[in-house]
Protein backbone atom coordinates (compact mmCIF):
# COMPACT_ATOMS: atom_id res chain seq x y z
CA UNK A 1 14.52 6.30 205.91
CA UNK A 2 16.31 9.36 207.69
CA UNK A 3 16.50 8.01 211.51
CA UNK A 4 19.25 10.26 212.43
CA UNK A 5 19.06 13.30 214.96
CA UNK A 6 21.30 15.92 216.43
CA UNK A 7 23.66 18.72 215.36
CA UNK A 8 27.29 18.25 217.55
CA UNK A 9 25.66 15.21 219.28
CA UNK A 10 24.32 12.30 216.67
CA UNK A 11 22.02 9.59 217.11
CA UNK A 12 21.52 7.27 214.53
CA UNK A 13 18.67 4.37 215.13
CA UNK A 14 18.93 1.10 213.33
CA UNK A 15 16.63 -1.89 213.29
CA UNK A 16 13.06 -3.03 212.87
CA UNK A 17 10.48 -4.12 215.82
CA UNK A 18 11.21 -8.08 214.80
CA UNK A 19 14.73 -7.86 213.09
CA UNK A 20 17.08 -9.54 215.30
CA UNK A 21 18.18 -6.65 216.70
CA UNK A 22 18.01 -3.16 217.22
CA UNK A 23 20.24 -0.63 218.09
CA UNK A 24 21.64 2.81 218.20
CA UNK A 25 25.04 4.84 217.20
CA UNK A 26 26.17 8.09 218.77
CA UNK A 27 28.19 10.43 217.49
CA UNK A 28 29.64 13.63 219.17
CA UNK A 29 29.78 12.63 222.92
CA UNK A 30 32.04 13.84 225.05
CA UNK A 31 34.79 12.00 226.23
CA UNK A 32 35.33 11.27 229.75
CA UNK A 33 31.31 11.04 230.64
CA UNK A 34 30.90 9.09 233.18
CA UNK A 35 27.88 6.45 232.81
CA UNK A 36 26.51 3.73 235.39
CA UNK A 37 25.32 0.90 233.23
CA UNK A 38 23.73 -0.46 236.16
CA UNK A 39 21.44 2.64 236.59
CA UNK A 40 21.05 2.72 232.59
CA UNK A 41 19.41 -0.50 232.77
CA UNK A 42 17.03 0.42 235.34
CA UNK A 43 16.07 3.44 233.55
CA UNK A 44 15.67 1.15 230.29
CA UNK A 45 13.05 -1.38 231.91
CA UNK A 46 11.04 1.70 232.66
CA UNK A 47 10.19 1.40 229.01
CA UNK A 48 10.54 -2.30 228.57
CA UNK A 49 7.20 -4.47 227.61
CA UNK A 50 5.77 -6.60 229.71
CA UNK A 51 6.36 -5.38 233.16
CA UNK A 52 2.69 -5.05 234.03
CA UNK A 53 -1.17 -5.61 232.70
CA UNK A 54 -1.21 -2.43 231.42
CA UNK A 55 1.45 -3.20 228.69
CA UNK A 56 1.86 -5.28 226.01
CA UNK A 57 2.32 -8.99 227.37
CA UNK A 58 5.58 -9.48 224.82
CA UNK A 59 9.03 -9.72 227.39
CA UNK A 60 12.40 -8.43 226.17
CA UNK A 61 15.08 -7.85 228.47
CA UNK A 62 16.15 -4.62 227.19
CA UNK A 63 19.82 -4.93 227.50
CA UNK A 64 21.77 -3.39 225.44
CA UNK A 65 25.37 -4.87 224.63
CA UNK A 66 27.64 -1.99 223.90
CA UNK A 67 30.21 -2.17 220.81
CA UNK A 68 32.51 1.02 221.17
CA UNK A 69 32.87 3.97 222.89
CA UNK A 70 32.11 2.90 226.41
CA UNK A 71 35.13 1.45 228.04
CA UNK A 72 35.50 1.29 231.92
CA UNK A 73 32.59 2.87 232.70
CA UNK A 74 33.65 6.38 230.90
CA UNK A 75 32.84 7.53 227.26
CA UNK A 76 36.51 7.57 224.91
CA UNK A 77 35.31 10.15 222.38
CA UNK A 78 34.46 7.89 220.11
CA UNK A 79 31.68 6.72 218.62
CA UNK A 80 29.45 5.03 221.11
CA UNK A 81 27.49 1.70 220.05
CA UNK A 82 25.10 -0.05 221.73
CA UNK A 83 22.71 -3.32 220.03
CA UNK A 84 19.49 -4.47 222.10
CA UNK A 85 18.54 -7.97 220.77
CA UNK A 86 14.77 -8.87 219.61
CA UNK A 87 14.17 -12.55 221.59
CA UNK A 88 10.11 -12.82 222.07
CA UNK A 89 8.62 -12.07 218.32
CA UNK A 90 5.80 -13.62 216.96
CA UNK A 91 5.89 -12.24 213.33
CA UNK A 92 2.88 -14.33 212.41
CA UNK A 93 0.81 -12.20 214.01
CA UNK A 94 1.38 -9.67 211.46
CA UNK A 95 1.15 -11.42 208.24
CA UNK A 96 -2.22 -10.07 207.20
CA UNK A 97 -1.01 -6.48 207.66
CA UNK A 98 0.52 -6.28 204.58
CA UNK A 99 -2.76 -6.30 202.52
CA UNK A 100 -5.24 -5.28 205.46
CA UNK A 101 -3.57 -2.24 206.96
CA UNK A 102 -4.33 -0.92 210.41
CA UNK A 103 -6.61 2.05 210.82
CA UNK A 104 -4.40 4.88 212.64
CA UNK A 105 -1.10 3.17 211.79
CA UNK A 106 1.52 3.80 209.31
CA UNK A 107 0.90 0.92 207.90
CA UNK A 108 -0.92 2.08 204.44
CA UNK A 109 1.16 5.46 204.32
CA UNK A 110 4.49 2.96 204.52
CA UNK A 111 3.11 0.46 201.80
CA UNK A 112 2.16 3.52 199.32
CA UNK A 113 5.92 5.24 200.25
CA UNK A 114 8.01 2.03 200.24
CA UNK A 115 5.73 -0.29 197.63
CA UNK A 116 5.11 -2.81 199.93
CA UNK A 117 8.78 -3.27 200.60
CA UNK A 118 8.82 -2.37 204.02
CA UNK A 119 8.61 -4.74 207.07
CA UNK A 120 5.06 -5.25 208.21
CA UNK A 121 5.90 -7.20 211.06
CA UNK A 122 5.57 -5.67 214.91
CA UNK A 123 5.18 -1.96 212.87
CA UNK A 124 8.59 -2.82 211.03
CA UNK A 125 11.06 0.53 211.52
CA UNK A 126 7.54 2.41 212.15
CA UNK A 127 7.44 0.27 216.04
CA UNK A 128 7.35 1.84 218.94
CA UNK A 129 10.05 -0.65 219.96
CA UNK A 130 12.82 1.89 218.44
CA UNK A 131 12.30 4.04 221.00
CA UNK A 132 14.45 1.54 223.39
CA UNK A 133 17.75 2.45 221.51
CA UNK A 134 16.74 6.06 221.96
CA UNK A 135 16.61 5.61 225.12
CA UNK A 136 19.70 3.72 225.52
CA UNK A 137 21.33 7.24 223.90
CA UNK A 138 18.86 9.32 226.20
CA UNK A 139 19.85 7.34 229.56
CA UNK A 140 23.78 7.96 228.92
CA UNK A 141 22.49 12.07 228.25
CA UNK A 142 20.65 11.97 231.55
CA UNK A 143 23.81 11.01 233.53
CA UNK A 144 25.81 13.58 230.97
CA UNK A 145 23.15 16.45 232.19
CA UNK A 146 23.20 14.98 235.71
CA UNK A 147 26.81 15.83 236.38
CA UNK A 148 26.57 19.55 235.46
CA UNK A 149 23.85 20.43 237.28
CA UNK A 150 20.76 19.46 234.84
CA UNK A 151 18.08 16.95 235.85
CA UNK A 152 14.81 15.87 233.93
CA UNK A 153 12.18 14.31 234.99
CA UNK A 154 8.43 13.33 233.05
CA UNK A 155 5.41 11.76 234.80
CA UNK A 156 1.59 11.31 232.63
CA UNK A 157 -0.34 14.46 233.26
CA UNK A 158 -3.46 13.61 232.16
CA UNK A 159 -4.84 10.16 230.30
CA UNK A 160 -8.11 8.91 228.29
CA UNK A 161 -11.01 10.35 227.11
CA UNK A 162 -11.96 11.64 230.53
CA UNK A 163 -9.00 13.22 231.06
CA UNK A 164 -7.89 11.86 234.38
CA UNK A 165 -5.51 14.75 235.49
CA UNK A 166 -1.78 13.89 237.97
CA UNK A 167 -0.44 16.99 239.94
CA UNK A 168 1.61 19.44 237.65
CA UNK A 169 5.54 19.91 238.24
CA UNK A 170 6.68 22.44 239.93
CA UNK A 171 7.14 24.54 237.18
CA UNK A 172 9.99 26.60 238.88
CA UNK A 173 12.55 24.83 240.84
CA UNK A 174 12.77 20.95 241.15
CA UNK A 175 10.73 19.42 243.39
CA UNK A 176 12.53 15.74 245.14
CA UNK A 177 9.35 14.24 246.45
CA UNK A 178 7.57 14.70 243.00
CA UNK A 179 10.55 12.60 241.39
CA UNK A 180 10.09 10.02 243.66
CA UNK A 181 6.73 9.99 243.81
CA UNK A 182 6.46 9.30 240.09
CA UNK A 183 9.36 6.47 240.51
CA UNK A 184 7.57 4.88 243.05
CA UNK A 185 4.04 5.10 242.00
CA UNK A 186 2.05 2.37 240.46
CA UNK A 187 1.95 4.22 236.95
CA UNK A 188 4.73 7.67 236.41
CA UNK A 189 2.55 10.21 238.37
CA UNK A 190 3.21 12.66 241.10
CA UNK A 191 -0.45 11.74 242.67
CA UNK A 192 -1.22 8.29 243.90
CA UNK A 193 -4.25 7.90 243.89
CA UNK A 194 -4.08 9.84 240.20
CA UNK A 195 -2.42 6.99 239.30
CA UNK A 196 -4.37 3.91 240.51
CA UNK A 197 -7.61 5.63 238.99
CA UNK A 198 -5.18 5.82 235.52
CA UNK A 199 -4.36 2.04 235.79
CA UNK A 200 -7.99 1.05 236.16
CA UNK A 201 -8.90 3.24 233.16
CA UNK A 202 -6.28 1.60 231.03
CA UNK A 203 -7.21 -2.27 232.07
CA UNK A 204 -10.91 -0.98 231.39
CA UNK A 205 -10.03 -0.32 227.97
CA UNK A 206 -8.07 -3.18 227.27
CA UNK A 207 -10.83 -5.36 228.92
CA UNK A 208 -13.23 -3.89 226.50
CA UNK A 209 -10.59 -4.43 223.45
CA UNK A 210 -9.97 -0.74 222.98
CA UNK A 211 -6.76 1.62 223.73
CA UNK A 212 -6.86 5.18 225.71
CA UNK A 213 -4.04 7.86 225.52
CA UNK A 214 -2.72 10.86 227.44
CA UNK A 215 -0.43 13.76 227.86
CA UNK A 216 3.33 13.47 229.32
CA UNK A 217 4.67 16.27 231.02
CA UNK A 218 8.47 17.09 230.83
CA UNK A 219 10.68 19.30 233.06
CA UNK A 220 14.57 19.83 232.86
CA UNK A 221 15.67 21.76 236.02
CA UNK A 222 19.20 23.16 236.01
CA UNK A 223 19.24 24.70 232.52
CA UNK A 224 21.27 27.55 232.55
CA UNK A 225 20.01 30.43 230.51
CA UNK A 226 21.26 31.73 227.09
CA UNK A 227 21.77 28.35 225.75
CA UNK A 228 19.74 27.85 221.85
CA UNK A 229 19.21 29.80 218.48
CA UNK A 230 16.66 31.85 216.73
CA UNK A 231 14.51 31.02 214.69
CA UNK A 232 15.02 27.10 213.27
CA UNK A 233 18.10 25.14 215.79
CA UNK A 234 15.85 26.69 218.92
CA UNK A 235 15.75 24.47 221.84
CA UNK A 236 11.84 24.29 221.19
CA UNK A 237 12.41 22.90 217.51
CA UNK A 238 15.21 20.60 219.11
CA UNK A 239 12.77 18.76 221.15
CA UNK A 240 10.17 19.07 219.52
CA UNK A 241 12.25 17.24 216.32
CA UNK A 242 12.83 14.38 218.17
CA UNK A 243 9.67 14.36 220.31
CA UNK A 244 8.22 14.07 216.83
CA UNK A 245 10.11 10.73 216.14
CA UNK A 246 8.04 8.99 218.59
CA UNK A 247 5.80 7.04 217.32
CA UNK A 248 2.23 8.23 217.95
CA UNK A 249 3.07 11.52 219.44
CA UNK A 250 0.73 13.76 217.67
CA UNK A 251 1.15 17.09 219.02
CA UNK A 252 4.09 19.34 221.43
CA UNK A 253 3.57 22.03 223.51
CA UNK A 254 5.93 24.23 225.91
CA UNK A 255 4.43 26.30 229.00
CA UNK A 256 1.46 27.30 228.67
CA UNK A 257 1.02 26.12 225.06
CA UNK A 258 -2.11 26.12 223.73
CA UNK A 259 -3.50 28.05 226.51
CA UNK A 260 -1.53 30.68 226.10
CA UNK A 261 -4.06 31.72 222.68
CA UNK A 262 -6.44 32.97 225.35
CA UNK A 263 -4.26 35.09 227.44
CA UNK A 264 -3.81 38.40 227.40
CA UNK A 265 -0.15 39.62 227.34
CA UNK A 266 0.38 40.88 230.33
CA UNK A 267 -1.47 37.73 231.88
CA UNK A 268 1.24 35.61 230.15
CA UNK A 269 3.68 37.75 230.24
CA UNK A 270 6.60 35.89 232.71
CA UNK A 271 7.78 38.81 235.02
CA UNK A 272 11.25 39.13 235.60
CA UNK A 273 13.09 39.92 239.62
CA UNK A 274 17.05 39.88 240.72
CA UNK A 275 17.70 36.76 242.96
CA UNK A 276 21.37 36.35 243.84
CA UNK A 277 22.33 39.05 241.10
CA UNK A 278 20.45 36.80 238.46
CA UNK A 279 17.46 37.65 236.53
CA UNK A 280 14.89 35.17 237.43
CA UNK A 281 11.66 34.97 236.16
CA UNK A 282 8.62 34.57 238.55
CA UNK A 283 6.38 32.41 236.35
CA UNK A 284 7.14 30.21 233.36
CA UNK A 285 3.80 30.16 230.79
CA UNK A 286 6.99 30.84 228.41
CA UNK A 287 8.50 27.03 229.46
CA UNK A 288 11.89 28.19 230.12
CA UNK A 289 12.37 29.23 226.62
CA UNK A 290 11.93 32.36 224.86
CA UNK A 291 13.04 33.19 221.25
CA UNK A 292 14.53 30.14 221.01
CA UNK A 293 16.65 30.33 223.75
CA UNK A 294 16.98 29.31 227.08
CA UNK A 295 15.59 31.57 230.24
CA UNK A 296 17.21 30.04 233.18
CA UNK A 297 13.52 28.86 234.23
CA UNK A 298 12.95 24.81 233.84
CA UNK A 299 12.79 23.96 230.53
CA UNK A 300 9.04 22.47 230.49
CA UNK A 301 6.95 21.19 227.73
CA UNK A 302 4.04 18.50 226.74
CA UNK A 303 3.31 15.86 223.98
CA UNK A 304 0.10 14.52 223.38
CA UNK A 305 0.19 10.55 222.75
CA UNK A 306 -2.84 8.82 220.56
CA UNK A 307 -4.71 5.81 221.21
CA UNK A 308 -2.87 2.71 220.49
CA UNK A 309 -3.98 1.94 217.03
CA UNK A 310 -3.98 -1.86 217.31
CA UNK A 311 -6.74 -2.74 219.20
CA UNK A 312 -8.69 -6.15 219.14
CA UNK A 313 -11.98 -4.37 218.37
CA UNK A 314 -13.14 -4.90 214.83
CA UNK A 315 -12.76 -1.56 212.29
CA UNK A 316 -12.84 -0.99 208.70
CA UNK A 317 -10.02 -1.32 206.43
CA UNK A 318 -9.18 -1.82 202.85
CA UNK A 319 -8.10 -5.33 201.11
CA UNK A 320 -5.01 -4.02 199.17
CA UNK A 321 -4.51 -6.99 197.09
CA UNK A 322 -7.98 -7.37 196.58
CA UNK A 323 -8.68 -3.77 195.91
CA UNK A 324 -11.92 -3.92 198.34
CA UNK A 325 -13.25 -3.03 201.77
CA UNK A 326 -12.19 -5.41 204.27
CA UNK A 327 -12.88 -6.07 208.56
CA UNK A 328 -9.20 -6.07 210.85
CA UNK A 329 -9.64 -7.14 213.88
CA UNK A 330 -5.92 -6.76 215.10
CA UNK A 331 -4.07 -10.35 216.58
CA UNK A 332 -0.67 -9.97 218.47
CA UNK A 333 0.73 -8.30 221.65
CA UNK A 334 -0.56 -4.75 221.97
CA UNK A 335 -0.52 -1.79 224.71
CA UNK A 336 -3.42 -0.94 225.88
CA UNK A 337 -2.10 2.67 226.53
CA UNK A 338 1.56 3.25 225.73
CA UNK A 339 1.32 6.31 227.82
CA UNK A 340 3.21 5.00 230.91
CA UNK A 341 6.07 3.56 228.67
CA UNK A 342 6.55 6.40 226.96
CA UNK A 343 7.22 8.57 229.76
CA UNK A 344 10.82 7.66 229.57
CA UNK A 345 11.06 8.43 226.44
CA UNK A 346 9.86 11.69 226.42
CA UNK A 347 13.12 12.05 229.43
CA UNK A 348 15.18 10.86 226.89
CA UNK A 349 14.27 13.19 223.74
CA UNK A 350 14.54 16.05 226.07
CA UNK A 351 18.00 15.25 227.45
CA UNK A 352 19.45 14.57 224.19
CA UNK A 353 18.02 17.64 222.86
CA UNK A 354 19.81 19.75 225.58
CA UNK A 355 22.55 17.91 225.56
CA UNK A 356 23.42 18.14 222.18
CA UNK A 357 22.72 22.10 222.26
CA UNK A 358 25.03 23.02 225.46
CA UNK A 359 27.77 20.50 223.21
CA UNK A 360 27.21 22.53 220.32
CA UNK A 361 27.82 25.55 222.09
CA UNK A 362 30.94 24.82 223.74
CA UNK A 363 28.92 24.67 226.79
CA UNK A 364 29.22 21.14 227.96
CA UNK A 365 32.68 21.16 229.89
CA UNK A 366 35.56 19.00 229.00
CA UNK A 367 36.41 15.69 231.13
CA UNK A 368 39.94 16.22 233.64
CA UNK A 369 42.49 14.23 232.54
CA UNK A 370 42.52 10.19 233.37
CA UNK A 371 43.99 9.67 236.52
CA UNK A 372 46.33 6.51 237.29
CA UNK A 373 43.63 4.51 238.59
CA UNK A 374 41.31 5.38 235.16
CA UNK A 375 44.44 4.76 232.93
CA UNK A 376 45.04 1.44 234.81
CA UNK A 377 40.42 0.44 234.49
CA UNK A 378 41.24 1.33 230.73
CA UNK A 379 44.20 -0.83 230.46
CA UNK A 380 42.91 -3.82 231.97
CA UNK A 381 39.65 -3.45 229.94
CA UNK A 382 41.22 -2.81 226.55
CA UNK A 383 42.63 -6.08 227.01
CA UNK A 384 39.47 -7.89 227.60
CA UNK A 385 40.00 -11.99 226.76
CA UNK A 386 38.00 -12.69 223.51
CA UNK A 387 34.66 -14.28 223.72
């Protein structure tokens, strides 16, 4: 099971949805990076369960307890450790799953790969619930992109089958009021009222023991241009790599995407005019990357999330042990629509992709020396009383 991403900037993930713990290495970051664990966390229970009726009702705090590399609020170079523990599991739930597998889950794909080794229960290493050490990693490349100038930012751009659409971003310059807008908004959308008509489309579903999904929109403003590779280490195949990783992300797309198949050339064509002595272009169908490499436009791309596949609802399965048809009707803890919680993550796969790109390139610039005050914080915390 490779779970390891990143070229200069590695990020291994470790753990399964109901192991006692999961976690996440990294590798490669900088040292010197300043991170606010207080700001980390917040940014983490934007993805945590149970925070509202449109998410699965199982409660985990979401803390992570780092192990190295973190010391006085600034990264040491080395590598950086952090473990989340697992405290509300109810593997029971899952016990049938490893003869009766879920439609639209990995979960007959996993027993035929791993002979029915694997862990069944919660989704095993297959869970959604990996994606909180990614974004542990992700949060601490945020506030690494942060202080040179990058910022991303994600809201839902369109959910279920009816395709309930939120305001695009800006897709040239950063716009303030749309970052707060999708902070402060019932579900991550730029629109309100996009987003109560979202939430009551989700509860819907769940009230009629199905699942919806949606789109997520991601935009990093800031990224200076020239930064990426031809052909396969492309800032395209970076994100889209770990984008990829999520589980039930079924499909990426940057600018105009898809759309773009039914343009002519010199309608997508991004034109280009001096501003300040800079090439700038005026429009961005090409998502602030071209050839692999960066434009100087946002950086801005989609993913497409499925249906939750556990859903109450009776379906049609297969009786492995049996070797016959069988009926699931899922039991257990389930999102309706993992669309809002994922939104996070899709911040955090693009900042670590970036990130680990500009590092790669030399690009990301060295830390200033410790001062006396730093030297002292590093002192005093190095000789932390044992617990």
């Amino acid at each position: 099971m490779a779970s390891t991403i990143g070229n200069a900037v590695k990020v291994s993930i470790f753990g399964e949805s109901h192991s006692a713990a999961i976690g996440c290495t990294v590798d490669g970051l900088p040292a010197g990076v300043a991170v606010d664990t207080a700001r980390l966390q917040t940014f983490l229970d934007r993805r945590a369960p149970g925070r509202d009726a449109t998410a699965t009702a199982r409660r985990e705090a979401d803390a992570p307890r780092f192990l190295s590399g973190l010391v006085g609020g600034r990264t040491t170079g080395a590598p950086l450790a952090a473990l989340i523990e697992n405290t509300n599991t109810r593997s029971g739930d899952y016990a049938e799953l490893a003869r009766v597998p879920r439609p639209g889950h990995a979960d007959f794909p996993a027993h035929a790969r791993y002979r029915g080794w694997q862990d069944v229960a919660g989704g095993g290493h297959f869970s959604g619930r990996l994606t909180a050490p990614l974004c542990v990693a992700g949060g601490i490349a945020l506030q690494a992109l942060e202080q040179v100038g990058v910022r991303v930012v994600a809201h839902i751009s369109s959910l279920g089958p009816e395709g309930i659409a939120d305001e695009p971003l800006n897709p040239l310059a950063e716009d303030p009021a749309q970052r707060a807008a999708v902070l402060a908004n019932p579900l991550p959308c730029v629109s309100a009222e996009a987003a109560e008509r979202m939430r009551a489309r989700i509860l819907a579903a769940k009230s009629d023991l199905d699942s919806v999904g949606g789109t997520i929109e991601c935009a990093a403003y800031g990224m200076p241009a020239g930064v990426g590779d031809p052909m396969f280490e492309g800032l395209e195949n970076r994100i889209a790599s770990i984008a990829f990783g999520i589980p039930a992300v079924k499909g990426v797309e940057f600018g105009a995407g898809f759309a773009a198949a039914r343009l002519t050339g010199s309608q997508n064509n991004d034109a280009y005019r001096m501003a300040d002595g800079v090439p700038r272009p005026q429009t961005n169908r090409a998502g602030g990357i071209l050839g692999g490499i960066s434009t100087g436009a946002p950086v801005l791309w989609r993913m497409a999330v499925k249906p939750t596949p556990s859903i109450a609802r009776e379906q049609r399965s297969v009786d492995l042990e049996r070797g016959c048809d069988a009926a699931l009707s899922v039991r257990g803890r389930h999102d309706p629509c993992i669309v809002p919680r994922a939104v996070p993550v899709a911040e955090a796969t693009c900042a670590l992709a970036l990130l680990d790109a500009l590092v790669e390139e030399g690009r990301y610039p060295a830390s200033e020396p410790a001062g006396p005050a730093a030297r002292c914080a590093l002192r005093a915390a190095a000789f932390r009383p044992a617990r």
